[in-house]
Protein backbone atom coordinates (compact mmCIF):
# COMPACT_ATOMS: atom_id res chain seq x y z
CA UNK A 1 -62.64 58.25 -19.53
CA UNK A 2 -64.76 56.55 -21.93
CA UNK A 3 -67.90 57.86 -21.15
CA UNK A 4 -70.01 55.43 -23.54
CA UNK A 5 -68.47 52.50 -22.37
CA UNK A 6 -68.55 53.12 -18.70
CA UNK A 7 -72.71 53.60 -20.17
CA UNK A 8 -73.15 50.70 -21.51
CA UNK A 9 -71.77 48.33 -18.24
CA UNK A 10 -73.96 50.62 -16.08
CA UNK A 11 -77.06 49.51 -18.25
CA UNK A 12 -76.12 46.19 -18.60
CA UNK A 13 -75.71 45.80 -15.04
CA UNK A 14 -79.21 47.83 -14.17
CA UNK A 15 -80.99 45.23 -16.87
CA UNK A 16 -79.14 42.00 -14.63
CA UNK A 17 -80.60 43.49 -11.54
CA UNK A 18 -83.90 44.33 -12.72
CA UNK A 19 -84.60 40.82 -14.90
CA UNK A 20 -84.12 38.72 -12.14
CA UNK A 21 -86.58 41.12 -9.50
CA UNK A 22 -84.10 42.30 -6.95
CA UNK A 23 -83.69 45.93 -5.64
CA UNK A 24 -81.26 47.83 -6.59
CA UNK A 25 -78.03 46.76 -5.22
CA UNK A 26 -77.47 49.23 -1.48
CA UNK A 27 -73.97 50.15 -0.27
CA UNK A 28 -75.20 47.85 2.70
CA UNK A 29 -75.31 44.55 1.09
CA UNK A 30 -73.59 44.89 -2.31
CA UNK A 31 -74.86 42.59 -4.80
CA UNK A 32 -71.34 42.22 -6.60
CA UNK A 33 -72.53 40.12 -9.37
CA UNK A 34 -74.85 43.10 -10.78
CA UNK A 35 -71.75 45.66 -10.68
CA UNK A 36 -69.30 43.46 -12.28
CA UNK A 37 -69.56 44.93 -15.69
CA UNK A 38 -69.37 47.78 -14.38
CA UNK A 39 -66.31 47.08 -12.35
CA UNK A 40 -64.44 45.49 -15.78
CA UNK A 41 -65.55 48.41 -17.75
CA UNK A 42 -63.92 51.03 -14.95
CA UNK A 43 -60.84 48.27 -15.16
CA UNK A 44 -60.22 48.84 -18.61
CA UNK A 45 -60.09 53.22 -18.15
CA UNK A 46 -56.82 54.83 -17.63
CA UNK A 47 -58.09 56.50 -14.96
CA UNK A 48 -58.90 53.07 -13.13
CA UNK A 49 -56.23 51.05 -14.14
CA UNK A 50 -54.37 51.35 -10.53
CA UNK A 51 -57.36 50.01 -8.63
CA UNK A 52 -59.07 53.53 -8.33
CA UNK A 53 -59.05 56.36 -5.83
CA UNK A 54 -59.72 57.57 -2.20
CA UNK A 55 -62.36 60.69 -1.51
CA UNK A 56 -60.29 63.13 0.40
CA UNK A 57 -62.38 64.63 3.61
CA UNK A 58 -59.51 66.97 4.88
CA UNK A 59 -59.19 64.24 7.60
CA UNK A 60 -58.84 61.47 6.45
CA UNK A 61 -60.14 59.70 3.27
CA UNK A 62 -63.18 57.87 2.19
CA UNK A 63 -62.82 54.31 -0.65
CA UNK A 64 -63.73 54.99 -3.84
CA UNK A 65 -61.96 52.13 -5.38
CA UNK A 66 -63.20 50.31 -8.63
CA UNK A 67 -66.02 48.12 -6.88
CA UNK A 68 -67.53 50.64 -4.79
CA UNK A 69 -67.26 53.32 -7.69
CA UNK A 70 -69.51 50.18 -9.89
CA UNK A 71 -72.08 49.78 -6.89
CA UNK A 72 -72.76 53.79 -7.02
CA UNK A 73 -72.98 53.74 -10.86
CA UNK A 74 -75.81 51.12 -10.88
CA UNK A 75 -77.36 53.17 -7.69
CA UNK A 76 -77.27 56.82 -9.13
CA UNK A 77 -78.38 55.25 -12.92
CA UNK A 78 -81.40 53.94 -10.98
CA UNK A 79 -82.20 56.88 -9.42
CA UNK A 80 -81.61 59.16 -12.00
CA UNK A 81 -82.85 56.71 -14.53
CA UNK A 82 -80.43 56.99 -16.88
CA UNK A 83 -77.67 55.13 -17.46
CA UNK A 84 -76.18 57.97 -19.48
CA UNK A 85 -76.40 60.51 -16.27
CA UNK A 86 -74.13 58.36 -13.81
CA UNK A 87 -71.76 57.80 -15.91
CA UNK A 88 -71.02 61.72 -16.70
CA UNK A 89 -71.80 62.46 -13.33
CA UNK A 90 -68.21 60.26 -12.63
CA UNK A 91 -67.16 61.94 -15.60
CA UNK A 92 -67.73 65.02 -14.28
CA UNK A 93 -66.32 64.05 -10.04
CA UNK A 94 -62.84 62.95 -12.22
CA UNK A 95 -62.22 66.46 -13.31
CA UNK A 96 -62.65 67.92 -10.14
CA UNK A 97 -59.92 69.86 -8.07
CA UNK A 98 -61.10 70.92 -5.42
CA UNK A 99 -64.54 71.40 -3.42
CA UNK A 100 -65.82 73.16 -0.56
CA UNK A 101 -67.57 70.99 2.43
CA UNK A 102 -69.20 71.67 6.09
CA UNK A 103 -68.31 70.72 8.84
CA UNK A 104 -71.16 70.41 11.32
CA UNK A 105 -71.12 70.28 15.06
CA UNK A 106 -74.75 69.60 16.47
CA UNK A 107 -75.90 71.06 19.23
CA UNK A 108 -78.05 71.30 22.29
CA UNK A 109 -79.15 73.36 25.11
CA UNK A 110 -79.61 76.23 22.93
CA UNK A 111 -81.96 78.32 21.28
CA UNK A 112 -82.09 80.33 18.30
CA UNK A 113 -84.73 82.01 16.21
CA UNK A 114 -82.50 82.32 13.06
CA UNK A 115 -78.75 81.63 12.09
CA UNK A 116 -76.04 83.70 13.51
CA UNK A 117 -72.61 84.18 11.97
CA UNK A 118 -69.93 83.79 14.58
CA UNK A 119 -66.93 84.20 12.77
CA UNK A 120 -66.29 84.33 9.05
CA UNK A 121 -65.82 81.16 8.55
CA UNK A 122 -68.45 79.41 11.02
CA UNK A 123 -72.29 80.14 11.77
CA UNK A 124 -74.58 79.05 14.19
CA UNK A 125 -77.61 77.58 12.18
CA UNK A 126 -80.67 75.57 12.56
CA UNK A 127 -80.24 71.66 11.18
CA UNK A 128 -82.94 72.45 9.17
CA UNK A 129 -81.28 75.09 7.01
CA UNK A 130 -78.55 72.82 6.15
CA UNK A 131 -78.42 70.79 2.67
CA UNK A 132 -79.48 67.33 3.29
CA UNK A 133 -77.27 64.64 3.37
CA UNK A 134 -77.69 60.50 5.01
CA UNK A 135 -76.24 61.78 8.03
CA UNK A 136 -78.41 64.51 8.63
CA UNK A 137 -81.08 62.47 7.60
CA UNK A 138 -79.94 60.03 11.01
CA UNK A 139 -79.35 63.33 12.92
CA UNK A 140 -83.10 64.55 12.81
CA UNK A 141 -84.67 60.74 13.00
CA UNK A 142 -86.53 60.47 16.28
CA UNK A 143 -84.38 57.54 17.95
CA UNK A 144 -86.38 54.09 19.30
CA UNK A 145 -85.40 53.00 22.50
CA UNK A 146 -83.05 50.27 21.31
CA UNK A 147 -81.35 52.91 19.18
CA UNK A 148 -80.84 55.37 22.58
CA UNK A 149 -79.24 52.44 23.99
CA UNK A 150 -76.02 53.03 21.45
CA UNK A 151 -76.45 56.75 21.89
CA UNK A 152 -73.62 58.57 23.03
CA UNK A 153 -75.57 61.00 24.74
CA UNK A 154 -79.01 61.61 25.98
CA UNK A 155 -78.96 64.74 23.85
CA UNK A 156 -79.13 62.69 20.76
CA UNK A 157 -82.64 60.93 22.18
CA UNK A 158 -84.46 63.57 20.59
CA UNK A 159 -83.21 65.05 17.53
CA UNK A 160 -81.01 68.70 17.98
CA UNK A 161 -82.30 71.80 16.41
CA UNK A 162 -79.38 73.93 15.83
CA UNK A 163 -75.33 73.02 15.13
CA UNK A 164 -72.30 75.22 14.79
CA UNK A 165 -71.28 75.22 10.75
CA UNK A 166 -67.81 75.46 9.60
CA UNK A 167 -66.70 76.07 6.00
CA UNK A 168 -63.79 74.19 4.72
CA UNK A 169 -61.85 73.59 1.24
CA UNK A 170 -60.83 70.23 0.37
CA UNK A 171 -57.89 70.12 -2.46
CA UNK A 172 -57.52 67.65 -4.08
CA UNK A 173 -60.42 65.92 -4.32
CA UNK A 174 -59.36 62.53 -5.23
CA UNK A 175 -56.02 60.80 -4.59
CA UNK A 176 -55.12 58.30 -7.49
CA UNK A 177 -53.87 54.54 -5.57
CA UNK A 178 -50.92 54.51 -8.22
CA UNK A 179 -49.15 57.80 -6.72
CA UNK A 180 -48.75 55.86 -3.32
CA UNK A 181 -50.17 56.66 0.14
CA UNK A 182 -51.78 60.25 0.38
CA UNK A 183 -50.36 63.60 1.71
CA UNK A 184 -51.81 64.20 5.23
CA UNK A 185 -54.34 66.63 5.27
CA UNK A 186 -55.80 67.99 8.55
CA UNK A 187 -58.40 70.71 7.45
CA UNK A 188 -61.11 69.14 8.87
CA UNK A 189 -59.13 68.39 12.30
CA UNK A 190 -58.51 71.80 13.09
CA UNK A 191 -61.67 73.30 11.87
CA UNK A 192 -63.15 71.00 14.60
CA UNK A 193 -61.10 72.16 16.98
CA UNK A 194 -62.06 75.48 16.45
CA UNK A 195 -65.70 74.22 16.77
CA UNK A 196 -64.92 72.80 19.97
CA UNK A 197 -64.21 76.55 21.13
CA UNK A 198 -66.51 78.39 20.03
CA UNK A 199 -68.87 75.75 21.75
CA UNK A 200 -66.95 76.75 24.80
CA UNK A 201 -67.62 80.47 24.12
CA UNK A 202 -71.28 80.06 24.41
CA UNK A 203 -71.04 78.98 27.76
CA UNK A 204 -70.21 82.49 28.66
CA UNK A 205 -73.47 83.82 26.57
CA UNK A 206 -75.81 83.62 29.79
CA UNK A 207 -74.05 81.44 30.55
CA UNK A 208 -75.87 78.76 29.62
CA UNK A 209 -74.98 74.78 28.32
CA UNK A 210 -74.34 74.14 24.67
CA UNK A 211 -74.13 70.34 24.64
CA UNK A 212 -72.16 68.52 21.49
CA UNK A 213 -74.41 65.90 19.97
CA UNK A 214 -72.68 64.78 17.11
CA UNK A 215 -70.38 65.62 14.43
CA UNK A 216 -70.45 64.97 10.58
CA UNK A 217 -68.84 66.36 7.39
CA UNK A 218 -70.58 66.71 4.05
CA UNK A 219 -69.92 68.33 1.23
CA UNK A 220 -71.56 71.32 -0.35
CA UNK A 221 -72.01 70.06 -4.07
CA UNK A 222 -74.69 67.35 -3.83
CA UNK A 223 -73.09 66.04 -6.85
CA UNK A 224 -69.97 65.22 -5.00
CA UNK A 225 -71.87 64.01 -1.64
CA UNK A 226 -72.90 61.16 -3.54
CA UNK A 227 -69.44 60.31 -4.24
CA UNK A 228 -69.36 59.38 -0.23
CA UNK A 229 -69.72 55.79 -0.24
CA UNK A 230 -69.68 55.89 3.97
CA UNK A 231 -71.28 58.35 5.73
CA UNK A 232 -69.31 58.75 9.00
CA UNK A 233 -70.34 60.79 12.26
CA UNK A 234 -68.17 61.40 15.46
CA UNK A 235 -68.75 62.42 18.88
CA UNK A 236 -65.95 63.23 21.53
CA UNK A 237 -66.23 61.79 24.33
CA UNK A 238 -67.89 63.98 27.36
CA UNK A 239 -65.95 63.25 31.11
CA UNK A 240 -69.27 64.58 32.32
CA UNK A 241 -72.86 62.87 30.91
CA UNK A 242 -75.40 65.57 30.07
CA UNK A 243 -78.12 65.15 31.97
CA UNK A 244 -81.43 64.53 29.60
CA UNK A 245 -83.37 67.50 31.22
CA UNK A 246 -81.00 70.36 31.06
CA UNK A 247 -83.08 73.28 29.64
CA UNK A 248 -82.65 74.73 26.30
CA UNK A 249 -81.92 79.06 26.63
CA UNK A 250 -82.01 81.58 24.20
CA UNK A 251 -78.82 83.41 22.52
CA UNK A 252 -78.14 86.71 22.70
CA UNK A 253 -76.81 86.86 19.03
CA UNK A 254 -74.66 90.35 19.47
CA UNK A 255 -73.09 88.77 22.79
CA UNK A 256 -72.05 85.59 21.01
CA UNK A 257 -70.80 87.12 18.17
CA UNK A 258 -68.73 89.81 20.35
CA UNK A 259 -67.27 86.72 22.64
CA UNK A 260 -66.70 84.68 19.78
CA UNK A 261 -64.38 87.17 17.63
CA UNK A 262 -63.00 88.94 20.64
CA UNK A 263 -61.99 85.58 21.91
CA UNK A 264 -60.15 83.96 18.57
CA UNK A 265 -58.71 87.95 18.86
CA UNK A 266 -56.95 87.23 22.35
CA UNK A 267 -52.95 86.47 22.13
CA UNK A 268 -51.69 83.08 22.82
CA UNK A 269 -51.28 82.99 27.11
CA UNK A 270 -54.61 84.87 27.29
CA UNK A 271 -56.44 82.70 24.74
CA UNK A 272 -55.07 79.28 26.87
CA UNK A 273 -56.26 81.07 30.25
CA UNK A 274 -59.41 82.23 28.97
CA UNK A 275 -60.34 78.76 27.39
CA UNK A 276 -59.68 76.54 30.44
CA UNK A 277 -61.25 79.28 32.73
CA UNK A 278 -64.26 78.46 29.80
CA UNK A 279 -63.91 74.51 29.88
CA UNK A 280 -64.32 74.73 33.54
CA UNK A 281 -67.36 76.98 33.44
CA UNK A 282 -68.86 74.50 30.67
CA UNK A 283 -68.14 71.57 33.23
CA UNK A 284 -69.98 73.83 36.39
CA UNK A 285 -72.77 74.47 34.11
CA UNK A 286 -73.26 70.74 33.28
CA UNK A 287 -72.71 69.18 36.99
CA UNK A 288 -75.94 68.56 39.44
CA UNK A 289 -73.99 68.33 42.76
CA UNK A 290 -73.41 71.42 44.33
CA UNK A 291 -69.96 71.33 46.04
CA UNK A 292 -69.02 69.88 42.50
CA UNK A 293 -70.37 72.72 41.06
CA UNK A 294 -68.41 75.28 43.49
CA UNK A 295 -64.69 73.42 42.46
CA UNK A 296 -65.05 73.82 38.83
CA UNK A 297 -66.14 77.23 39.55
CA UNK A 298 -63.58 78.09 41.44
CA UNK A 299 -60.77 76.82 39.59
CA UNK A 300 -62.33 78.75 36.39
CA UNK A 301 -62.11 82.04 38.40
CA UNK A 302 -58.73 80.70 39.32
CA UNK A 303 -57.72 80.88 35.42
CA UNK A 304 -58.44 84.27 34.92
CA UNK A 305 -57.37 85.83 38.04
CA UNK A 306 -55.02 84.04 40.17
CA UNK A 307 -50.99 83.77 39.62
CA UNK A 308 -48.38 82.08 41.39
CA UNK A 309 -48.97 79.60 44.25
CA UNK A 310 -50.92 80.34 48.12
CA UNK A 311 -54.09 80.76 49.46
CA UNK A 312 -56.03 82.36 46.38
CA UNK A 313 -59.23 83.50 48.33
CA UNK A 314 -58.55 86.77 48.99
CA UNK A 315 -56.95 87.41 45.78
CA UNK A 316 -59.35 86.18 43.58
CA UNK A 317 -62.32 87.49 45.37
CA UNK A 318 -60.68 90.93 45.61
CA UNK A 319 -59.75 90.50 41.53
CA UNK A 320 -63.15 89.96 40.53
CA UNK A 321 -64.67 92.45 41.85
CA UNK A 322 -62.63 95.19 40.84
CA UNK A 323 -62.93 93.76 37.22
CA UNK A 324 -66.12 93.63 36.85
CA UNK A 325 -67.82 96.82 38.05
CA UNK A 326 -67.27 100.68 39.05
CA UNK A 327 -69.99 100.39 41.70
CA UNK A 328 -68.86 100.24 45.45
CA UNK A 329 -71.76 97.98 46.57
CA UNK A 330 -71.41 96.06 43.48
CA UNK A 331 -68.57 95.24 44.27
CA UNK A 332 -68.35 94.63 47.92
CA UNK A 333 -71.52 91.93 46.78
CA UNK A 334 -69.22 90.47 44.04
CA UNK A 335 -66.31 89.61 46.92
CA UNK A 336 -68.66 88.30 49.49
CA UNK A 337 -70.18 85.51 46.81
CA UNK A 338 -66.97 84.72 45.77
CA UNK A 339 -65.84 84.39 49.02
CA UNK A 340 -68.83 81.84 49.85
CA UNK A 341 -68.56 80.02 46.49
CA UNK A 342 -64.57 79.42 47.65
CA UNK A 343 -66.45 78.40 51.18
CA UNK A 344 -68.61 75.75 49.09
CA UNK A 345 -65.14 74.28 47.56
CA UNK A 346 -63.30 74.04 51.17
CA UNK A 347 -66.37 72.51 52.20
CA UNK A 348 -66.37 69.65 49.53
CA UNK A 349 -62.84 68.81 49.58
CA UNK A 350 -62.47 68.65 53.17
CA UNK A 351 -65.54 66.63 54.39
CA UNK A 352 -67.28 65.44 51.11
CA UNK A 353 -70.19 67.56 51.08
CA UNK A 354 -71.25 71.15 50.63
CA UNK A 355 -73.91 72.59 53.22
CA UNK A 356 -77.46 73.41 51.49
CA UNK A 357 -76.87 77.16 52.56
CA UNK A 358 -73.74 79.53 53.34
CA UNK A 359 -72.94 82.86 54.65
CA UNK A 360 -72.82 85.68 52.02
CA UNK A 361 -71.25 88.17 53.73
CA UNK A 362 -74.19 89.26 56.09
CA UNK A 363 -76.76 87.49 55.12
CA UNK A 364 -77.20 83.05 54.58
CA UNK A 365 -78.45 81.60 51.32
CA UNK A 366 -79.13 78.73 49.72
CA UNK A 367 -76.06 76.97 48.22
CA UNK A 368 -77.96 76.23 44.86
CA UNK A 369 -78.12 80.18 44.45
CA UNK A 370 -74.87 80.99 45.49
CA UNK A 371 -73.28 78.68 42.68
CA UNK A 372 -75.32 80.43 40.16
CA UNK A 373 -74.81 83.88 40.76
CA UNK A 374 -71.11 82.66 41.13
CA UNK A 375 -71.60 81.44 37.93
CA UNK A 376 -72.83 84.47 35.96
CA UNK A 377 -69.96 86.11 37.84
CA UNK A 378 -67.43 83.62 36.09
CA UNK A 379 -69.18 84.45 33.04
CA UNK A 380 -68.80 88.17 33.22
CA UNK A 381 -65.48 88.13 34.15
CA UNK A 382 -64.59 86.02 30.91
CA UNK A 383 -66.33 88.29 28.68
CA UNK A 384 -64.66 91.25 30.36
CA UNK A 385 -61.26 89.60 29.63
CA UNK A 386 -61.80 89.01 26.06
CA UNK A 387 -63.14 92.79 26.00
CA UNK A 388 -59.96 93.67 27.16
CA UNK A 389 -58.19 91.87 24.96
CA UNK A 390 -56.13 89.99 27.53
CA UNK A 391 -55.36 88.67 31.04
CA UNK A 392 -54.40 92.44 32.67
CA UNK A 393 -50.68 92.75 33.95
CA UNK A 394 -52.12 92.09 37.54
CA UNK A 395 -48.18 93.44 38.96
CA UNK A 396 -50.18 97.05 37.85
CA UNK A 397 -53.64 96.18 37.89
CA UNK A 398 -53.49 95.85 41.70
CA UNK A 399 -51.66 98.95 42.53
CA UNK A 400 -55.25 100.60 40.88
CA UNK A 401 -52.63 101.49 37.54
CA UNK A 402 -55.49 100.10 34.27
């Protein structure tokens, strides 16, 4: 590329802007007649001469045809205030093979007093430790109340304070329009898949309830974020709304780093068990209503301890406490609240409502309490799965053979 040339339109077009008092042109409202030298300058480069390029994101790509590229020279000139700079800085993007980007999976419901690495690839940092970019920028802006309105979540009404950070390499970097459509690339997908699961692995931390707030990609080089012409930001959709007050808790860093690896360490069967048995904690932790709160839990116990079809009471109960803990007592206390948390369930399918208390084995207690300790039961027995590596061959596991 003609580096001069490309110079001169970008200064010629900066002069047009500037003589006749307007801003600088925005990505928002392009003022096209202001990048048009620019945009016949680009034209006349071999590297342009198809109509430009696309900005890969491992995803999916971003435009960065010849009008858009002519809008971000006159932009970056401005703000570098040179003419000269943004026109090697495309230069520069146009020899570029490959780069290495983030993808980020905000956060809330947790707490952490400095970043944790999870796996080798992902960490668990605060927002404010990440490199800046427009959409984190939007992430950390207190929202108005017309802006909540369009939120997808409450968690987004005040900005989060931590997010789950992926590494990721994107090759190549730009896809020329003349060689056709571009090869899929789905980097980014499954690196937010794996996001998704670690999320769910936290749950078992406490537990406690990591929320998703939002998720964005940005690259590493700020050189090449500027490239980004759109900033985009995605958010799955939740079958259960987060309610607004849910209280933040801290991490135990060791734990989550021990569930994490052990976890992505489990084989196939055991991973799929242990992550719906996870899903369905996640979905306990996040429900208000009680005998709610006792079917999730119960069908998450049901992942990691039940097989094959009857009544799964006795089984389950009798499971669960013999894989959590040597202790006799412990143990006959472990049964009984399972027992009364598959009490709450019966209660709530079969007449709509669970009763405020319940009979734990001796003794009655409030319902509220019974789902939580029934909780941190689910949550123990998930971590002692993935510290076993695996599901145990229950044929031998209940004939007292470990």
């Amino acid at each position: 590329m003609n580096v001069e040339v490309i110079a001169a339109a970008v200064d010629e077009g900066l002069k047009q802007a500037r003589r006749v008092g307007a801003d600088t042109p925005t990505l928002t409202f392009p003022r096209p007649e202001f990048s048009a030298p620019v945009e016949e300058a680009l034209k006349s480069q071999e590297e342009f001469s198809h109509g430009g390029f696309l900005l890969n994101l491992g995803g999916g790509y971003c435009g960065f045809q010849t009008g858009l590229v002519a809008q971000v020279l006159i932009q970056l000139a401005e703000e570098l205030g040179s003419a000269r700079s943004a026109a090697d800085w495309l230069d520069r993007l146009l020899h570029v093979e490959r780069a290495d980007g983030l993808g980020i999976l905000a956060l809330w419901g947790l707490k952490i007093a400095r970043g944790i690495r999870l796996t080798g690839d992902v960490e668990l940092k605060l927002i404010k430790d990440i490199p800046d970019s427009r959409t984190k920028q939007w992430v950390m802006k207190p929202k108005d109340i017309n802006e909540q309105i369009l939120m997808p979540t409450p968690a987004l009404y005040e900005p989060p304070e931590l997010a789950l950070v992926g590494r990721l390499t994107i090759t190549p970097l730009l896809h020329n329009l003349r060689d056709g459509d571009p090869p899929r690339d789905e980097v980014q997908v499954k690196l937010r898949d794996r996001l998704d699961d670690i999320l769910l692995c936290l749950t078992a931390v406490g537990p406690c309830t990591p929320i998703q707030a939002v998720y964005w990609f940005q690259f590493e080089d700020k050189e090449i974020e500027r490239a980004r012409v759109f900033g985009a930001r995605m958010h799955h959709h939740s079958e259960i709304t987060p309610h607004p007050g849910l209280e933040a808790r801290e991490l135990d860093a060791d734990k989550a780093q021990a569930v994490v690896g052990g976890y992505f360490s489990l084989g196939d069967d055991s991973r799929r068990k242990v992550r719906n048995a996870l899903d369905r904690l996640h979905r306990t932790m996040l429900r208000t209503n009680i005998g709610d709160q006792a079917v999730e839990l119960s069908t998450s116990l049901e992942s990691l301890v039940a097989t094959g079809a009857g009544e799964n009471t006795f089984k389950v109960a009798l499971r669960s406490a013999l894989l959590l803990d040597p202790d006799e007592q412990t143990r006959l206390d472990c049964r009984s609240l399972v027992k009364a948390v598959y009490n709450l369930r019966s209660k709530q399918l079969h007449s709509g409502r669970a009763p405020d208390s319940i009979r734990v084995g001796e003794k009655r207690r409030q319902s509220a309490e019974v789902v939580l300790d029934g909780a941190r039961i689910c949550a123990a027995l998930i971590c002692r799965v993935i510290e076993l590596r695996g599901i145990p061959d229950w044929s031998r596991f209940d004939l007292g053979i470990r």
